[in-house]
Protein backbone atom coordinates (compact mmCIF):
# COMPACT_ATOMS: atom_id res chain seq x y z
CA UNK A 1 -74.55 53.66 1.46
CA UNK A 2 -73.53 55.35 5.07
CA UNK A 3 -73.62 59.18 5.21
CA UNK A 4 -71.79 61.11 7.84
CA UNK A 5 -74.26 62.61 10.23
CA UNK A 6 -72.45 65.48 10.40
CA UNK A 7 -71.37 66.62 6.87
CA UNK A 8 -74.51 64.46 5.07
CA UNK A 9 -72.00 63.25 2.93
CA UNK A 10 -71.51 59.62 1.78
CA UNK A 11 -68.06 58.24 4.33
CA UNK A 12 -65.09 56.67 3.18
CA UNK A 13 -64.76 52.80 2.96
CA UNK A 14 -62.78 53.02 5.92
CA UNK A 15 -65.45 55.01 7.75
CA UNK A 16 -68.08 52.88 7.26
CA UNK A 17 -66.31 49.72 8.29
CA UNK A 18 -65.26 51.55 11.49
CA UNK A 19 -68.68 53.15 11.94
CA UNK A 20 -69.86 49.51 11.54
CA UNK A 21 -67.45 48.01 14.30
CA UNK A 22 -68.62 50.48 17.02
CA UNK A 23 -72.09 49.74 15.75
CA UNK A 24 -71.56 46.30 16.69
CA UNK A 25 -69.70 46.47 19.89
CA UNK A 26 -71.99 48.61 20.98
CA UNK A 27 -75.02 46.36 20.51
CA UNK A 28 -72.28 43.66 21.67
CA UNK A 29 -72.59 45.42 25.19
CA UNK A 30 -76.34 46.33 25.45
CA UNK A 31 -76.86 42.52 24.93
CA UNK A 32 -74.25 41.15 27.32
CA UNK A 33 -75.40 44.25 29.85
CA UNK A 34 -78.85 42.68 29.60
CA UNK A 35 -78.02 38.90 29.92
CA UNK A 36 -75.60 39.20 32.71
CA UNK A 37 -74.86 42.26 33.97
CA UNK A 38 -72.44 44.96 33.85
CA UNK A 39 -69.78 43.88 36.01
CA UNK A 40 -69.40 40.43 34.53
CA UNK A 41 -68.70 41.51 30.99
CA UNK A 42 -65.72 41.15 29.74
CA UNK A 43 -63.34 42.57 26.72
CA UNK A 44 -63.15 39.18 25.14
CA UNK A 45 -66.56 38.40 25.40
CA UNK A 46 -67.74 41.88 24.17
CA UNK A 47 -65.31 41.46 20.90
CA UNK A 48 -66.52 37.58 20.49
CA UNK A 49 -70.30 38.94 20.41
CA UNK A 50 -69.46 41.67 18.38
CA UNK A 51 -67.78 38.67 15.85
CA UNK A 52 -64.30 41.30 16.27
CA UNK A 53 -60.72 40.56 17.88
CA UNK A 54 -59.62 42.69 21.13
CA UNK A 55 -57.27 44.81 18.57
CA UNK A 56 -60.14 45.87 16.90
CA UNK A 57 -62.35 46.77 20.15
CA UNK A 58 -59.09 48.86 21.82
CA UNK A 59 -58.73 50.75 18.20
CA UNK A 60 -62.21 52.03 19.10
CA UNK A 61 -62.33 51.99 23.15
CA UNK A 62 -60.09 52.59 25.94
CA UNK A 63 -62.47 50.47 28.19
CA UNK A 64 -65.85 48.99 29.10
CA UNK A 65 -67.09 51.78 30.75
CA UNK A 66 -66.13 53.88 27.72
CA UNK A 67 -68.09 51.54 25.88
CA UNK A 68 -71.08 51.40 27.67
CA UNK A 69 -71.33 55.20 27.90
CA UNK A 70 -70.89 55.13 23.70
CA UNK A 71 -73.71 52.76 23.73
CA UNK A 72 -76.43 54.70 25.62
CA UNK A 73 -75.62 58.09 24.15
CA UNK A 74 -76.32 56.85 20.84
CA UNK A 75 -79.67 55.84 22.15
CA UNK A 76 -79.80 59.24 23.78
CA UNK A 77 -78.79 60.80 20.90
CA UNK A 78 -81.62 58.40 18.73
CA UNK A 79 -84.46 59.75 21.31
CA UNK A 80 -83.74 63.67 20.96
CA UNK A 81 -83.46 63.39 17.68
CA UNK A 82 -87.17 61.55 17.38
CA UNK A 83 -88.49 64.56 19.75
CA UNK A 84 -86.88 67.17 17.65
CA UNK A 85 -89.40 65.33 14.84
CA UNK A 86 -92.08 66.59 16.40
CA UNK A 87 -91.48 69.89 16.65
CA UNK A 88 -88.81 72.47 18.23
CA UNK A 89 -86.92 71.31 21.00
CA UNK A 90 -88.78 73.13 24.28
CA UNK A 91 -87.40 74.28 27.71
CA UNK A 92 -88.29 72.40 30.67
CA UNK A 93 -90.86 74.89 31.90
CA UNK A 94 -93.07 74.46 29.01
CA UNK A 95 -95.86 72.42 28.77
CA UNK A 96 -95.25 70.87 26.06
CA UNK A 97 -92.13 69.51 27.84
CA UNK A 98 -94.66 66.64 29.72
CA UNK A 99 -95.60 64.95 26.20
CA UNK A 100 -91.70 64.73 25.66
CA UNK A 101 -91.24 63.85 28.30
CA UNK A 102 -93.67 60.64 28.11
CA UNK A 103 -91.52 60.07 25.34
CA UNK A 104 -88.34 59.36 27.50
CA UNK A 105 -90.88 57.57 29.99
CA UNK A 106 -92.15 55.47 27.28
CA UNK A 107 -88.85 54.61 25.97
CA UNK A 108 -87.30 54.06 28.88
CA UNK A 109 -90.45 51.30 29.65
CA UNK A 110 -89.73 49.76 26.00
CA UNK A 111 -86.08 49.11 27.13
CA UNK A 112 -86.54 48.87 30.95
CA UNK A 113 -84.72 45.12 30.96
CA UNK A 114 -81.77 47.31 29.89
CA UNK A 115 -82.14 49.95 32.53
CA UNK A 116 -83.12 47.41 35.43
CA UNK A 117 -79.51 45.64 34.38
CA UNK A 118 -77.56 48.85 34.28
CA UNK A 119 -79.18 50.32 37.34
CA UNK A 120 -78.88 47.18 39.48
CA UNK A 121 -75.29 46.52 39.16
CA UNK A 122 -72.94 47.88 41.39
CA UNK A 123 -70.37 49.62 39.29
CA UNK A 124 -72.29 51.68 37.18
CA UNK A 125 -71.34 54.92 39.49
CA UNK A 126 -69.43 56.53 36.59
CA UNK A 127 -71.90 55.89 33.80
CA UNK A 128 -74.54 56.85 36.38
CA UNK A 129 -72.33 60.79 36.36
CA UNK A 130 -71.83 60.12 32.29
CA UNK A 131 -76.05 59.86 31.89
CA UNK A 132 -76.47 63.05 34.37
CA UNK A 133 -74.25 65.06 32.08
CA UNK A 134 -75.65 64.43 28.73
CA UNK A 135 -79.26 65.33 30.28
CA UNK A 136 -77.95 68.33 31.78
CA UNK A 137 -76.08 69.60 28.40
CA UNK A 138 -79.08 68.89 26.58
CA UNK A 139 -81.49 71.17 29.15
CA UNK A 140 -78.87 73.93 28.83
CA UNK A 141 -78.59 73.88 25.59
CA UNK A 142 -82.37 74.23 25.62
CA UNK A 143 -82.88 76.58 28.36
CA UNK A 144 -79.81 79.34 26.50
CA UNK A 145 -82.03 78.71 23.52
CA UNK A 146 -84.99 80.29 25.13
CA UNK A 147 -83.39 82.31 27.61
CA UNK A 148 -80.40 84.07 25.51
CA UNK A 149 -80.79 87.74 27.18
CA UNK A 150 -81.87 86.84 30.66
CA UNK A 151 -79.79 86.59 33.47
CA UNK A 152 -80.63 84.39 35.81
CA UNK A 153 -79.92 84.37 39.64
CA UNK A 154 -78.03 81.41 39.94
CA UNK A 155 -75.03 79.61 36.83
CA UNK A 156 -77.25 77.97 34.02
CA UNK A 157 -75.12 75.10 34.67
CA UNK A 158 -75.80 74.78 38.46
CA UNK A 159 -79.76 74.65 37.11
CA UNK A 160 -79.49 72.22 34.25
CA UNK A 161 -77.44 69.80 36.81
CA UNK A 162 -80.04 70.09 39.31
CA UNK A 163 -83.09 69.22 36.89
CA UNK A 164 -81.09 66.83 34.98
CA UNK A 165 -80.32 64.90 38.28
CA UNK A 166 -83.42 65.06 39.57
CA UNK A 167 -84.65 63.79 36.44
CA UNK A 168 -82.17 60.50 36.48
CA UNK A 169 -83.04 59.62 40.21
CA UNK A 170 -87.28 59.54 39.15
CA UNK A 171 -86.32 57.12 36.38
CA UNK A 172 -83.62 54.82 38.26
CA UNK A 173 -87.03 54.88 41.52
CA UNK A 174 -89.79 54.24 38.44
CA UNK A 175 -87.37 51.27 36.53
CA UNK A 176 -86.33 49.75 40.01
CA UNK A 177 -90.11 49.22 41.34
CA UNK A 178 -91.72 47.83 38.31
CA UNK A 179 -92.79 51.51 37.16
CA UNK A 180 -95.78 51.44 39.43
CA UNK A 181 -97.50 54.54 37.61
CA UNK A 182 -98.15 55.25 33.43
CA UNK A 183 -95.34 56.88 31.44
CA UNK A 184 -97.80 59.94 31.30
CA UNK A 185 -98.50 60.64 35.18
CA UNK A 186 -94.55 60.47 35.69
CA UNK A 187 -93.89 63.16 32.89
CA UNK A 188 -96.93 65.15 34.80
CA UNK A 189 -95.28 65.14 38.05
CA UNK A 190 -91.54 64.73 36.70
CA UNK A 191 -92.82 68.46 35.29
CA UNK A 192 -94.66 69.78 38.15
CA UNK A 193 -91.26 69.19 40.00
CA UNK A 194 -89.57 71.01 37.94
CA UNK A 195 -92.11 73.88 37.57
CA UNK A 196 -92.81 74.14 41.47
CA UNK A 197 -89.86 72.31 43.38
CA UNK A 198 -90.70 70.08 46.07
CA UNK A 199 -91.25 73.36 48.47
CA UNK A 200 -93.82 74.67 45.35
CA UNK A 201 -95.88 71.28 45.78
CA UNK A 202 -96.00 71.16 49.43
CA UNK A 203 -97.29 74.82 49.53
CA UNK A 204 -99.94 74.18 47.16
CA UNK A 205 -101.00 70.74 48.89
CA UNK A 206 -101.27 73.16 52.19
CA UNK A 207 -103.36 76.06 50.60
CA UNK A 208 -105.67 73.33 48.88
CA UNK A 209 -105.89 71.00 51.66
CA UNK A 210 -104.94 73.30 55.04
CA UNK A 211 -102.56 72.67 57.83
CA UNK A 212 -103.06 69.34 59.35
């Protein structure tokens, strides 16, 4: 039997079947994202995979895009809640952030046929934004955790964005060019970024190496 994530309670009949419907569509549109592309997906075909009508996808999504963004935060949601299994959730600057963030590296790498689809097609601009913002809510939710009495010299928002874009456009580089280095050197330096900024690294290079 189902149980409501939220209230750990078993759901209604009716919840359950509709739970189950967005389950489907949702896997409906990682598969069809996959086998050809974003842009060429259509309602019909997403309910026909799904084995629902049209009335049944628009009594769960306005759109496609909607959709898609569903899909992927439910994966999101999936990931942080296998990190959280291994222990508090940490703020960026901590090093235990690299190992989770292998995690993301590695998972990203399990499903990088996805990603290469998604990132690829042209009109993914939206769910591009939609990806940005659930990092960045998740490293400010992280970073007020740790950081509830400090104030800070610039918005905790204007921060999390930063990192959390920064973070995206590494991935979309590593997924695009046949992630050239390991899961684990990209968290390293994906953390050194956001420990140092790219001034932080270039001054170190220049103090180890000297001026050319």
């Amino acid at each position: 039997m189902e149980t409501n994530r939220r209230t750990n309670r078993p759901d209604p009949p009716r919840d359950r079947r509709q739970r189950r419907s967005r389950r489907r569509l949702r896997e409906a549109m990682l598969a069809l994202l996959v086998a050809k592309g974003y842009e060429n997906i259509t309602i019909a075909e997403l309910a026909e995979q799904a084995d629902l009508n049209r009335a049944t996808f628009y009594l769960h999504y306005d759109s496609k895009e909607q959709l898609l963004v569903d899909s992927l935060e439910a994966q999101f949601d999936e990931l942080v809640a296998a990190m959280k299994t291994h222990g508090a959730a940490v703020p960026p600057w901590s090093p235990a952030m690299v190992d989770d963030l292998e995690r993301i590296f590695i998972y990203v790498a399990d499903n990088a046929e996805l990603y290469r689809a998604l990132l690829a097609d042209n009109g993914v601009g939206y769910v591009a934004q939609q990806i940005i913002d659930y990092i960045a809510a998740v490293d400010e939710a992280q970073m007020r955790q740790a950081l509830p009495e400090m104030e800070l010299p610039m918005p905790l928002e204007l921060l999390s964005r930063h990192i959390a874009g920064s973070f995206f456009a590494n991935i979309a580089w590593w997924v695009t060019n046949d992630m050239p280095y390991s899961p684990r050197y990209m968290a390293e330096m994906v953390h050194q970024l956001c420990l140092q900024g790219v001034a932080g690294v270039i001054a170190s290079t220049i103090a180890e190496q000297g001026t050319a």
